[in-house]
C-alpha atoms as a PDB file:
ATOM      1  CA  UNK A   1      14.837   4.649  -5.503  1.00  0.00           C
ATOM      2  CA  UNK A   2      14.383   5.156  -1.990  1.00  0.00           C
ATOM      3  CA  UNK A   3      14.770   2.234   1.096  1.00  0.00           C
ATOM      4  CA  UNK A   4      12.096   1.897   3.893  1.00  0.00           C
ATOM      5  CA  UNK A   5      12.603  -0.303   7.015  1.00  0.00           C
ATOM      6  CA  UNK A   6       8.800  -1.069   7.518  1.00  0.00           C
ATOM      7  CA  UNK A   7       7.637  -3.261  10.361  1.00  0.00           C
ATOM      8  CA  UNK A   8       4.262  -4.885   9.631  1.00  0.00           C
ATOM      9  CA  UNK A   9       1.780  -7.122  11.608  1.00  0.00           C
ATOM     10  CA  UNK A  10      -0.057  -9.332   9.656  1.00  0.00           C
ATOM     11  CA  UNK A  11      -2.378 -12.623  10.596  1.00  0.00           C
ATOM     12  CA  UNK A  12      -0.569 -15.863  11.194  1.00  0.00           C
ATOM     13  CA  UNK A  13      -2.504 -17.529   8.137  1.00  0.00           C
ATOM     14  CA  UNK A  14      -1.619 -18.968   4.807  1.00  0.00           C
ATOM     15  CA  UNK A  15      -1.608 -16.441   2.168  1.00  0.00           C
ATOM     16  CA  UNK A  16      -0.874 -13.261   3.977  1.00  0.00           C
ATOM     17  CA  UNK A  17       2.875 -12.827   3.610  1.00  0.00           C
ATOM     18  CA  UNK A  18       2.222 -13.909  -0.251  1.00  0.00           C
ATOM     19  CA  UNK A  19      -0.416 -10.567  -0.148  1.00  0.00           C
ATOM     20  CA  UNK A  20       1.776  -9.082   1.207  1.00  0.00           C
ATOM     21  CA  UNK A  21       4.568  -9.170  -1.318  1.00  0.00           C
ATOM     22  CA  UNK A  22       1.949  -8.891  -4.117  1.00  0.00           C
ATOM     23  CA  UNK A  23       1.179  -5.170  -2.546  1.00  0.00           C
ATOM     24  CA  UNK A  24       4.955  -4.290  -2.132  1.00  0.00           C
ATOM     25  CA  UNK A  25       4.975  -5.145  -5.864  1.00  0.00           C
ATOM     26  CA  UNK A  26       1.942  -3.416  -7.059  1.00  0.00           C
ATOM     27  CA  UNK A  27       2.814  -0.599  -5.102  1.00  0.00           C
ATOM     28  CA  UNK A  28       6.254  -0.566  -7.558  1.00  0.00           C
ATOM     29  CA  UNK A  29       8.407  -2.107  -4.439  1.00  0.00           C
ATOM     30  CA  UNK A  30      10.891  -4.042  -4.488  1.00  0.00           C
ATOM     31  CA  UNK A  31      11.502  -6.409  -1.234  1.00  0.00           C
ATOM     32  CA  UNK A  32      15.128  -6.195  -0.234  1.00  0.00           C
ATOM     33  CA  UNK A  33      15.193  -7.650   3.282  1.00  0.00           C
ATOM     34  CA  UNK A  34      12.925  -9.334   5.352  1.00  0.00           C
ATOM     35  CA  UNK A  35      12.759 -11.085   8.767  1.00  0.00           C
ATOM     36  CA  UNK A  36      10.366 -12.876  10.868  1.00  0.00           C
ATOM     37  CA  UNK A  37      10.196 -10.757  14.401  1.00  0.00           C
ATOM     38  CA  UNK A  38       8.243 -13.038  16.139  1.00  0.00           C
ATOM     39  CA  UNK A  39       4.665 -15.091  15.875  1.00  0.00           C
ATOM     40  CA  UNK A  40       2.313 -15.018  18.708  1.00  0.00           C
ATOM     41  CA  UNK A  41      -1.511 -15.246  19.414  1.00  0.00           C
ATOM     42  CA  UNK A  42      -1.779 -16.010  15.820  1.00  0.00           C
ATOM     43  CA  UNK A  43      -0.322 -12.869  14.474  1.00  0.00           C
ATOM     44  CA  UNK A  44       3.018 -12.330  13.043  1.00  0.00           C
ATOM     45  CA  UNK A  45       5.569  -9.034  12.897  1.00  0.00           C
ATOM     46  CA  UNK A  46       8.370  -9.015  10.514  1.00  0.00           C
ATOM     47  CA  UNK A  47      10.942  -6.362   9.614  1.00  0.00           C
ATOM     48  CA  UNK A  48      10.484  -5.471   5.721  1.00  0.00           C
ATOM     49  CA  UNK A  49      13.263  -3.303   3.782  1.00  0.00           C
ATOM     50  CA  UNK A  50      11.399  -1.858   0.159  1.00  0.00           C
ATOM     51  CA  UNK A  51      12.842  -0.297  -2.398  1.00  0.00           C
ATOM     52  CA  UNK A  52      10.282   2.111  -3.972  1.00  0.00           C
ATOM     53  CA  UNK A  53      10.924   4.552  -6.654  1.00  0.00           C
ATOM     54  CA  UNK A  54      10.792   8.475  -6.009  1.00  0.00           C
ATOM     55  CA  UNK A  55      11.125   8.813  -1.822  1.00  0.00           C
ATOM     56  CA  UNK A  56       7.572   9.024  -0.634  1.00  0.00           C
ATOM     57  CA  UNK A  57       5.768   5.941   0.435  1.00  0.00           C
ATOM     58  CA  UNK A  58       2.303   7.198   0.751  1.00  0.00           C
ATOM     59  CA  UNK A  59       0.836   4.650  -2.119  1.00  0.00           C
ATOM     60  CA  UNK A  60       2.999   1.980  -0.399  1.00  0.00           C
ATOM     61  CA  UNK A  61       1.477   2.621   2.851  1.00  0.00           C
ATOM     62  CA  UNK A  62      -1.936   3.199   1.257  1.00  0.00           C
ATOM     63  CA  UNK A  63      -1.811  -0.372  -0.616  1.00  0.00           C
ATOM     64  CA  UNK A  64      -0.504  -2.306   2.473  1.00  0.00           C
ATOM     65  CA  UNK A  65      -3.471  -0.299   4.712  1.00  0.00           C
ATOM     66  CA  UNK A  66      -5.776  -2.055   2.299  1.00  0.00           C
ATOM     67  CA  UNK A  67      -4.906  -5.655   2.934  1.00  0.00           C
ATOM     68  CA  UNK A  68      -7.657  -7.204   5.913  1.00  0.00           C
ATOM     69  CA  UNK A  69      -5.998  -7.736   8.910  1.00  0.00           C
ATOM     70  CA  UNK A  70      -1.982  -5.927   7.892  1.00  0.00           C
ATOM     71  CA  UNK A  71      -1.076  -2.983  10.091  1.00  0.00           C
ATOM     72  CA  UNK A  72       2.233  -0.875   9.347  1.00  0.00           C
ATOM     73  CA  UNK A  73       3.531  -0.400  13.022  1.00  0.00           C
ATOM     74  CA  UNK A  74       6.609   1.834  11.818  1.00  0.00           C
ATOM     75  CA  UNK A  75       8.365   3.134   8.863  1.00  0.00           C
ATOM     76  CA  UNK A  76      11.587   4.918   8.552  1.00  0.00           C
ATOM     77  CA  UNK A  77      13.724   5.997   5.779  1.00  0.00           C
ATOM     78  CA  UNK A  78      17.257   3.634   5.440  1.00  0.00           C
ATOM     79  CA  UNK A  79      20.462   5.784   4.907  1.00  0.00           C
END
């Protein structure tokens, strides 16, 4: 399995870190890390570490791209 250090924005709401995680998991993630960045003008940006297997997040991405409102501002491989 390969580690990403994603950073996401999402909408300050109920219910969006929770689709979130659901994606990570449908995607075949697995959420090793995560912090709360900051949370302004109703949005918020965490850090997210995902384990996914094989090394190319590409169905990760494309899951997370679905979800209204979530952008992926950055991803990089951890070593």
């Amino acid at each position: 399995m390969a580690e990403f250090h994603l950073k996401i924005s999402l909408p300050d709401r109920p219910g969006s870190l929770g689709s979130v995680a659901s994606a990570i998991g449908f995607a075949g993630g697995d959420i090793r890390k995560f912090t709360v960045v900051s949370n302004e003008g109703g949005r918020g940006i965490d850090d997210v570490v995902v384990a996914i297997p094989g090394s190319d997040p590409t169905d990760l991405l494309n899951v997370l791209g679905q979800i209204g409102g979530v952008e992926v501002i950055s991803v990089e491989i951890v070593k």
